[in-house]
C-alpha atoms as a PDB file:
ATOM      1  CA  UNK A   1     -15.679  -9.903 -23.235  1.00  0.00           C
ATOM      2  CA  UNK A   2     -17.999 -10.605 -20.219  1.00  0.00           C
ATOM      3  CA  UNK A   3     -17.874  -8.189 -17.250  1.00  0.00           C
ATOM      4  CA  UNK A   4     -17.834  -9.417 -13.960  1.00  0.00           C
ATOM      5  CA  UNK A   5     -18.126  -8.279 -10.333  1.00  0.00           C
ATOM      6  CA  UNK A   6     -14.770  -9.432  -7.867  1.00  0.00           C
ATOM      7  CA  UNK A   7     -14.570  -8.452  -4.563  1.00  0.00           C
ATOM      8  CA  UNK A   8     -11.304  -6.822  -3.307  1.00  0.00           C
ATOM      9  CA  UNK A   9      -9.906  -7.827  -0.254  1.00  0.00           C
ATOM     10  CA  UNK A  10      -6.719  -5.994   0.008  1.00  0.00           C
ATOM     11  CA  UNK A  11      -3.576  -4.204  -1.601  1.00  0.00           C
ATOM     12  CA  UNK A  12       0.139  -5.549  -1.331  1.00  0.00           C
ATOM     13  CA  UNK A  13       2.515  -2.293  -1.274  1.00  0.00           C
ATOM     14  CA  UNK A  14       6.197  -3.256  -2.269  1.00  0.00           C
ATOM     15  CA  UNK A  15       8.100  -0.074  -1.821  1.00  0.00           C
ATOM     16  CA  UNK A  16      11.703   0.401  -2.531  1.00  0.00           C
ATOM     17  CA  UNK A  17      13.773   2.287   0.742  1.00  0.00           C
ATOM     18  CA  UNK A  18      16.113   4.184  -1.677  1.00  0.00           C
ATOM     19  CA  UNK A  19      18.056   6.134   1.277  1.00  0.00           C
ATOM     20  CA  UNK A  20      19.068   3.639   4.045  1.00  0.00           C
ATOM     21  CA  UNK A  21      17.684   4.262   7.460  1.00  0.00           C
ATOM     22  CA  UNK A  22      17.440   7.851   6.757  1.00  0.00           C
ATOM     23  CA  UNK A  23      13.746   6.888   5.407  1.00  0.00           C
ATOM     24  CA  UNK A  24      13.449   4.113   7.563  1.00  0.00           C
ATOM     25  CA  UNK A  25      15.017   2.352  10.244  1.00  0.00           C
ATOM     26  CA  UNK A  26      16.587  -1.055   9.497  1.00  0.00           C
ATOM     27  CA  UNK A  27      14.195  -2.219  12.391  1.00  0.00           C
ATOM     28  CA  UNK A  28      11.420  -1.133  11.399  1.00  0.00           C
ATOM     29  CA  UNK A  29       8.262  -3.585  11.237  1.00  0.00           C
ATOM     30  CA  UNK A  30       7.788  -5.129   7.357  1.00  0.00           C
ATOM     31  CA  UNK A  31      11.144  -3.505   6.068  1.00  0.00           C
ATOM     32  CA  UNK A  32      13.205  -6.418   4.095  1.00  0.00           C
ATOM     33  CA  UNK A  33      16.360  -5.116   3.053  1.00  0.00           C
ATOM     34  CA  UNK A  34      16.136  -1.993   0.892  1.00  0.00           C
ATOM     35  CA  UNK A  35      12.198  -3.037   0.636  1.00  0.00           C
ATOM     36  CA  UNK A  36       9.094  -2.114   2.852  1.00  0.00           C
ATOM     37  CA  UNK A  37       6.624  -4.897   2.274  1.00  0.00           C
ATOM     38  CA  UNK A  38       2.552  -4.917   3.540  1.00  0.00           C
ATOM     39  CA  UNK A  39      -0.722  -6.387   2.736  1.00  0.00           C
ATOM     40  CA  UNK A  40      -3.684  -3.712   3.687  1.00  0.00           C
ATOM     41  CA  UNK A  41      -7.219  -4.992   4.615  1.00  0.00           C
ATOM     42  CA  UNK A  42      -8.726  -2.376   1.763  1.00  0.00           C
ATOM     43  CA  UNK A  43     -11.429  -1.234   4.018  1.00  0.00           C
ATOM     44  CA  UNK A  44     -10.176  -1.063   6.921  1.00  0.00           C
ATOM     45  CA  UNK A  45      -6.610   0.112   6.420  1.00  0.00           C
ATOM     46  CA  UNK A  46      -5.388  -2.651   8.909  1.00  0.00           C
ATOM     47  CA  UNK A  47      -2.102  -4.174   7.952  1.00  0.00           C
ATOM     48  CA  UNK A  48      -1.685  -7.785   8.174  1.00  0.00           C
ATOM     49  CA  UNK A  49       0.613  -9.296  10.359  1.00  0.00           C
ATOM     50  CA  UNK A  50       0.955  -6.060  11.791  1.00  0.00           C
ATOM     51  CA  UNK A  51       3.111  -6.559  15.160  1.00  0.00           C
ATOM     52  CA  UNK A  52       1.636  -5.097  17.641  1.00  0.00           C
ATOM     53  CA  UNK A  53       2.729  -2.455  19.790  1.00  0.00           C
ATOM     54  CA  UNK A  54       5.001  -1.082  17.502  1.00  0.00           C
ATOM     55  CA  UNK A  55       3.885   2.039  15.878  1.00  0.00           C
ATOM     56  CA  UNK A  56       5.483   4.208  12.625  1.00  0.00           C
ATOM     57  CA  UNK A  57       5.220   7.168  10.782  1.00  0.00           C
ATOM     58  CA  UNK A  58       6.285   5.983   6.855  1.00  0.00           C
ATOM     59  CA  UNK A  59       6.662   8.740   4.803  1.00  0.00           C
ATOM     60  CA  UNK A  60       8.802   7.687   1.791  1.00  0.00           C
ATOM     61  CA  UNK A  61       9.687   8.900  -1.582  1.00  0.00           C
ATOM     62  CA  UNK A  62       8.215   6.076  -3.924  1.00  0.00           C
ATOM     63  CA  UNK A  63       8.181   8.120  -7.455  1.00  0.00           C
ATOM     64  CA  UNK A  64       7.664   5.617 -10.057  1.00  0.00           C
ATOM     65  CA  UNK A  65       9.332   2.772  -8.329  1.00  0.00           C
ATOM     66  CA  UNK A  66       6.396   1.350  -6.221  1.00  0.00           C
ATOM     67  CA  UNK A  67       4.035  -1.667  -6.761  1.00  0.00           C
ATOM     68  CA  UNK A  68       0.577  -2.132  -5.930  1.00  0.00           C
ATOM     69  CA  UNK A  69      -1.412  -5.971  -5.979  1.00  0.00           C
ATOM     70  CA  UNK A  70      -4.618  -5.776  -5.520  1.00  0.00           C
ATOM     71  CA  UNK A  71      -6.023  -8.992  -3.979  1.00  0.00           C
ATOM     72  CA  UNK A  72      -9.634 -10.783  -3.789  1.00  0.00           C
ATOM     73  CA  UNK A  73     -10.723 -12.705  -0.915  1.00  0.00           C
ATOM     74  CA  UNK A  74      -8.817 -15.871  -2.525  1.00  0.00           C
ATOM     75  CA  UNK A  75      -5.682 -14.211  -2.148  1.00  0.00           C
ATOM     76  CA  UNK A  76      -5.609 -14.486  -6.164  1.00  0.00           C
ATOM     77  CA  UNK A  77      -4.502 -11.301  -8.474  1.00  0.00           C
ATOM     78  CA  UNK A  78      -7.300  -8.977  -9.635  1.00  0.00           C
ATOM     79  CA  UNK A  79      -4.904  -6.197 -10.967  1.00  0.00           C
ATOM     80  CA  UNK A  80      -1.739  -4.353 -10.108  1.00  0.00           C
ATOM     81  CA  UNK A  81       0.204  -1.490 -10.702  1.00  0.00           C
ATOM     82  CA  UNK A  82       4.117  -2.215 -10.855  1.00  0.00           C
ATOM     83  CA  UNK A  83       7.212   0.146 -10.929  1.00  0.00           C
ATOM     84  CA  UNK A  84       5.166   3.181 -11.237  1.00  0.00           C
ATOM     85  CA  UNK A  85       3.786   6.312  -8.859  1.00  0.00           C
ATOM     86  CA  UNK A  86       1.847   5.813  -6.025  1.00  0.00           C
ATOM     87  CA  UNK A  87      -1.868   5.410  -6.901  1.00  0.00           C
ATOM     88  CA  UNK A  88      -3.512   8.651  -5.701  1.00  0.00           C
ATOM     89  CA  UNK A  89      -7.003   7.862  -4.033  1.00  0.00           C
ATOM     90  CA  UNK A  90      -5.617   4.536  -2.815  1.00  0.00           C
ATOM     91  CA  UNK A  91      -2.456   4.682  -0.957  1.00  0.00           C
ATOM     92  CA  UNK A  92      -1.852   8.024   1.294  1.00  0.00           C
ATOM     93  CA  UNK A  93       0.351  10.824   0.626  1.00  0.00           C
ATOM     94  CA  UNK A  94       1.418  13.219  -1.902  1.00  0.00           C
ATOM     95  CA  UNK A  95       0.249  13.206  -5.427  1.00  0.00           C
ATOM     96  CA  UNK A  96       2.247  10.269  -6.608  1.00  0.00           C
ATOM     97  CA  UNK A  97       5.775  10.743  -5.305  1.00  0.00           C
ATOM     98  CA  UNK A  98       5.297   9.814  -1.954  1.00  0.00           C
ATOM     99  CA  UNK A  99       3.937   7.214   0.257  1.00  0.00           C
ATOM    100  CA  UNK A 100       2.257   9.075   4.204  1.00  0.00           C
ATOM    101  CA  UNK A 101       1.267   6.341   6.080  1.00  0.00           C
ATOM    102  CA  UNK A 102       0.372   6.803   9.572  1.00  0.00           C
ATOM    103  CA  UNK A 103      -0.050   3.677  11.455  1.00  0.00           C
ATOM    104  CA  UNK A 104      -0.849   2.815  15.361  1.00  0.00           C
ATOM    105  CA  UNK A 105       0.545   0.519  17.819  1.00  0.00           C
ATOM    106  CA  UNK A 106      -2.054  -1.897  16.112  1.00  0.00           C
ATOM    107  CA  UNK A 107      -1.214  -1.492  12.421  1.00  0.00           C
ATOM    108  CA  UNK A 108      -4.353   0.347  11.504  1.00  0.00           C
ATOM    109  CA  UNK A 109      -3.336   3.072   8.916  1.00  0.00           C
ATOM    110  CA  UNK A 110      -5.218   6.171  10.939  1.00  0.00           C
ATOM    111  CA  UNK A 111      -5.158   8.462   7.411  1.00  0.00           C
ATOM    112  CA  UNK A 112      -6.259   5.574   5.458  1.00  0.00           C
ATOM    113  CA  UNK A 113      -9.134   6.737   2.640  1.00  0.00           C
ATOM    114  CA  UNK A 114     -12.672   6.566   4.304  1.00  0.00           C
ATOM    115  CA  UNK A 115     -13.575   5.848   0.236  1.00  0.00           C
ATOM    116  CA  UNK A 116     -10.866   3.642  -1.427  1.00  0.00           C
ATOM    117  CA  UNK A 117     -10.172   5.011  -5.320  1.00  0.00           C
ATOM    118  CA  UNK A 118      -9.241   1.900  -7.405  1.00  0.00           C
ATOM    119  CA  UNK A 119      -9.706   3.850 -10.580  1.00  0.00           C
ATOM    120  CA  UNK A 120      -6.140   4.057 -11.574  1.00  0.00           C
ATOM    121  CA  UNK A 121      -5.774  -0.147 -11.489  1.00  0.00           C
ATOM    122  CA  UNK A 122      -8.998  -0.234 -14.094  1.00  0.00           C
ATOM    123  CA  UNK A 123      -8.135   2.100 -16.581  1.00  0.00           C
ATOM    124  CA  UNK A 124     -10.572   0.727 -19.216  1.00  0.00           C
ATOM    125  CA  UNK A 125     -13.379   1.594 -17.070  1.00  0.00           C
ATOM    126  CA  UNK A 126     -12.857   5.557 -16.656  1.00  0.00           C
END
């Protein structure tokens, strides 16, 4: 096996809205159905395609029904994490059940890690 350095660009969230509009309005920016959809620059905690002036307080009860992409600057795969717990050091909120994201009229995620944690998509490496 040869080892080799990838940039990450971002992480795709795909979140499951398991109680109607009483987690999130059927308005709401990125929400597809009974799915809340982003793509989050991974060091700046911007969303893409963000609209702006439209802000949001997501906190959502994920459990172990989330899934996580993270992307390189290609757009291609470099790992993921699918139908599982929120991946603590990554994604905001509480230890793996829920998803706290706190973003601005501009889609920056203000409580975004000032250190992203990837650990828990390269388990092979801890």
């Amino acid at each position: 096996m040869i080892e080799t350095a990838v940039e990450i660009s971002s992480v795709f969230i795909h979140l499951p809205v398991r109680f109607g509009d009483e987690d999130i309005a059927y308005d709401a920016p990125l929400r597809a159905g009974d799915n809340w959809y982003a793509e989050i620059d991974i060091n700046t905690g911007t969303i893409i395609d963000w609209p702006i002036g439209k802000s949001l307080h997501l906190y959502l009860k994920v459990r172990d029904e989330g899934s996580y992409f993270l992307y390189d600057d290609d757009g291609h795969t470099v790992s993921s994490i699918e139908n599982d717990y929120v991946p603590h050091g990554l994604i905001p909120g509480d230890w793996g059940d829920y998803v706290d994201l706190q973003i601005n009229e501009y889609g920056v995620i203000t409580n975004w890690p000032k250190q992203p944690n990837l650990d828990e998509f390269f388990p092979d490496r801890n």
